[in-house]
N, C-alpha and C. Protein backbone atom coordinates (compact mmCIF):
# COMPACT_ATOMS: atom_id res chain seq x y z
N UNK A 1 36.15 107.27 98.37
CA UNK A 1 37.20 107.99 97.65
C UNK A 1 36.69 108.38 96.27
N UNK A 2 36.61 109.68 96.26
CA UNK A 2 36.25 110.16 94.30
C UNK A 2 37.39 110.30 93.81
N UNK A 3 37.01 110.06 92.35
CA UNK A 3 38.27 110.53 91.59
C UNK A 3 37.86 110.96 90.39
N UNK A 4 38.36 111.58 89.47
CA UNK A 4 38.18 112.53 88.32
C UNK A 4 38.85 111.83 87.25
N UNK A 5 37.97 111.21 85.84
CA UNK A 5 37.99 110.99 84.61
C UNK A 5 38.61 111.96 83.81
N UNK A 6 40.13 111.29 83.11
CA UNK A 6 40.80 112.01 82.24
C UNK A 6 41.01 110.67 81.12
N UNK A 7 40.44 110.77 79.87
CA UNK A 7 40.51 109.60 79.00
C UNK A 7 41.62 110.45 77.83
N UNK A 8 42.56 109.52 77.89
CA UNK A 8 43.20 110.18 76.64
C UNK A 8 42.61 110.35 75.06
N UNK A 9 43.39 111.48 74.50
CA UNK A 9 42.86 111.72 73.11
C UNK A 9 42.43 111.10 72.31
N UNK A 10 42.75 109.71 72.02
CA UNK A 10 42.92 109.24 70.75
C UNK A 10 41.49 108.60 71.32
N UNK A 11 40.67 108.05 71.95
CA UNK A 11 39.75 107.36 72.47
C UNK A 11 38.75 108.18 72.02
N UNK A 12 38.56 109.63 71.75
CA UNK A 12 37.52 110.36 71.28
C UNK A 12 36.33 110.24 72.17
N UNK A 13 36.67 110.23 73.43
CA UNK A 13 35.36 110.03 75.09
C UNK A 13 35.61 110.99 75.31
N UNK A 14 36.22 112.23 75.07
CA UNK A 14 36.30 113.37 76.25
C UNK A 14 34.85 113.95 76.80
N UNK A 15 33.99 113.15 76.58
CA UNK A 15 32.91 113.98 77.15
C UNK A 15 32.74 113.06 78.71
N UNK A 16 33.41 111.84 79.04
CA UNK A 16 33.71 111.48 80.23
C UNK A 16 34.54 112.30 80.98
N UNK A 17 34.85 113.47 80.79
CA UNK A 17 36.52 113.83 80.92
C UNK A 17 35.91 114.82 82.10
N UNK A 18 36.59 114.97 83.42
CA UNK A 18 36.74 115.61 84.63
C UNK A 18 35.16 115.17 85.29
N UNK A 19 34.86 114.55 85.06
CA UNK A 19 33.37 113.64 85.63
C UNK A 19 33.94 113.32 86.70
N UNK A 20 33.39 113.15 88.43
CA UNK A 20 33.41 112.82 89.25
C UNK A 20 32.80 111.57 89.08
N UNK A 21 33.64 110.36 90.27
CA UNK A 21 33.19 108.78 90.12
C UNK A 21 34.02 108.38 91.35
N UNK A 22 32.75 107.66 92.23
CA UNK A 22 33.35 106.35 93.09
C UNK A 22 33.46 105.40 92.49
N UNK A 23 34.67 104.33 92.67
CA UNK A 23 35.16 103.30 92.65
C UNK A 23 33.58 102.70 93.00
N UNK A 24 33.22 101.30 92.94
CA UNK A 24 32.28 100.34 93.24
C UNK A 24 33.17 99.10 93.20
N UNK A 25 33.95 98.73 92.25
CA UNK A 25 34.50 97.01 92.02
C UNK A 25 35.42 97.43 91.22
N UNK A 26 36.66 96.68 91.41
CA UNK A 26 37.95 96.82 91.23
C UNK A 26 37.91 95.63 90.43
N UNK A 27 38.08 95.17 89.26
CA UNK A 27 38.23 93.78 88.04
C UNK A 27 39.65 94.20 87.57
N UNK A 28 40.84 93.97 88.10
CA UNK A 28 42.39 93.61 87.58
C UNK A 28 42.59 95.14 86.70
N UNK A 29 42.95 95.41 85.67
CA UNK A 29 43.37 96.80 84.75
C UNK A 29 41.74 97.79 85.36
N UNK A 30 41.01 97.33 85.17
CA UNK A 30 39.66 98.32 85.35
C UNK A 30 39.08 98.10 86.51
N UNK A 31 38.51 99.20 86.66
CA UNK A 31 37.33 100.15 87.62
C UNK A 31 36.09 100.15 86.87
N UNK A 32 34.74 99.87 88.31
CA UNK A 32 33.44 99.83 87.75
C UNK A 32 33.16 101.05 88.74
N UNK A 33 32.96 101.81 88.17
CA UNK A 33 32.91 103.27 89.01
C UNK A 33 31.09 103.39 89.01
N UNK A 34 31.04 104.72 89.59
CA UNK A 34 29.25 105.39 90.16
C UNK A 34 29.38 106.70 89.78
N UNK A 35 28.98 107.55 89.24
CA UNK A 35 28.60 109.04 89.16
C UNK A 35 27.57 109.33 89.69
N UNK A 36 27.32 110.37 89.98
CA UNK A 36 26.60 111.33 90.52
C UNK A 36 25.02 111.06 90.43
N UNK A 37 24.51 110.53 88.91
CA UNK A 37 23.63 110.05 88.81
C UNK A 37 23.18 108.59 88.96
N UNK A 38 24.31 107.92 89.86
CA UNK A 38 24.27 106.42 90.07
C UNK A 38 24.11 106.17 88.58
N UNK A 39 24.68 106.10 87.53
CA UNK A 39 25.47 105.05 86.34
C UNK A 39 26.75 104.44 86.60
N UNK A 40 26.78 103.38 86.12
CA UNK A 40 27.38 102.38 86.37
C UNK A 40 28.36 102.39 85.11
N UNK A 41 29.61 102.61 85.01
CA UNK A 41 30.88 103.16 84.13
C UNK A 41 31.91 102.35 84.49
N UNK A 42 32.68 102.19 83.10
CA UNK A 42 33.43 100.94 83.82
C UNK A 42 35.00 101.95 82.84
N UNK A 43 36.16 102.22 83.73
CA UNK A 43 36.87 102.63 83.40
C UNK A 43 38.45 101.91 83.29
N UNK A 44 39.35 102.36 82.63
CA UNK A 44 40.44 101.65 82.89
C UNK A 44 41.11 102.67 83.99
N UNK A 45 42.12 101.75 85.11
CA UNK A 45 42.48 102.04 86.15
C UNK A 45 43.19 103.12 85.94
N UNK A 46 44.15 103.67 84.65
CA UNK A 46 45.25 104.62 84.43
C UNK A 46 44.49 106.15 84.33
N UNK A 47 43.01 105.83 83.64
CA UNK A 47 42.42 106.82 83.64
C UNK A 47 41.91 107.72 84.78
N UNK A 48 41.43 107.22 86.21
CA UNK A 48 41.46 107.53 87.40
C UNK A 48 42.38 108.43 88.15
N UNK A 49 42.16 110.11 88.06
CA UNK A 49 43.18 110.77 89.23
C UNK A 49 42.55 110.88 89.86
N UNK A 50 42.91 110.91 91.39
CA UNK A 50 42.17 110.74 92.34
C UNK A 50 42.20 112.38 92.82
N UNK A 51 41.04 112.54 93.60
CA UNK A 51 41.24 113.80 93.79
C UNK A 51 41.54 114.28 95.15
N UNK A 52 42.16 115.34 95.54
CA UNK A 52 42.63 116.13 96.32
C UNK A 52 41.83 116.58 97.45
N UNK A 53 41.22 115.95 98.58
CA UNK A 53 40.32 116.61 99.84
C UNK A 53 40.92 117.05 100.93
């Protein structure tokens, strides 16, 4: 399942922002996600929309 990185404003990350990422490990509030270039990103769960196939 991919899903698409939307970090809100105030966090000043938007350069994570509409990045494709698999899930890898689920840790309670956060996600240890994978991109495209296999990096290893660790997100909070609210940030995650999943996308549409």
């Amino acid at each position: 399942m991919e899903y698409i990185v939307k970090v809100p404003k105030k966090y000043n990350s938007s350069k994570w922002n509409n990045m494709r990422v698999k899930v890898i490990q689920d840790d309670g509030t956060h996600a240890i996600t994978e991109n495209k270039k296999r990096k290893k990103l660790r997100f909070n769960k609210k940030w995650l929309i999943p996308m549409n196939q």
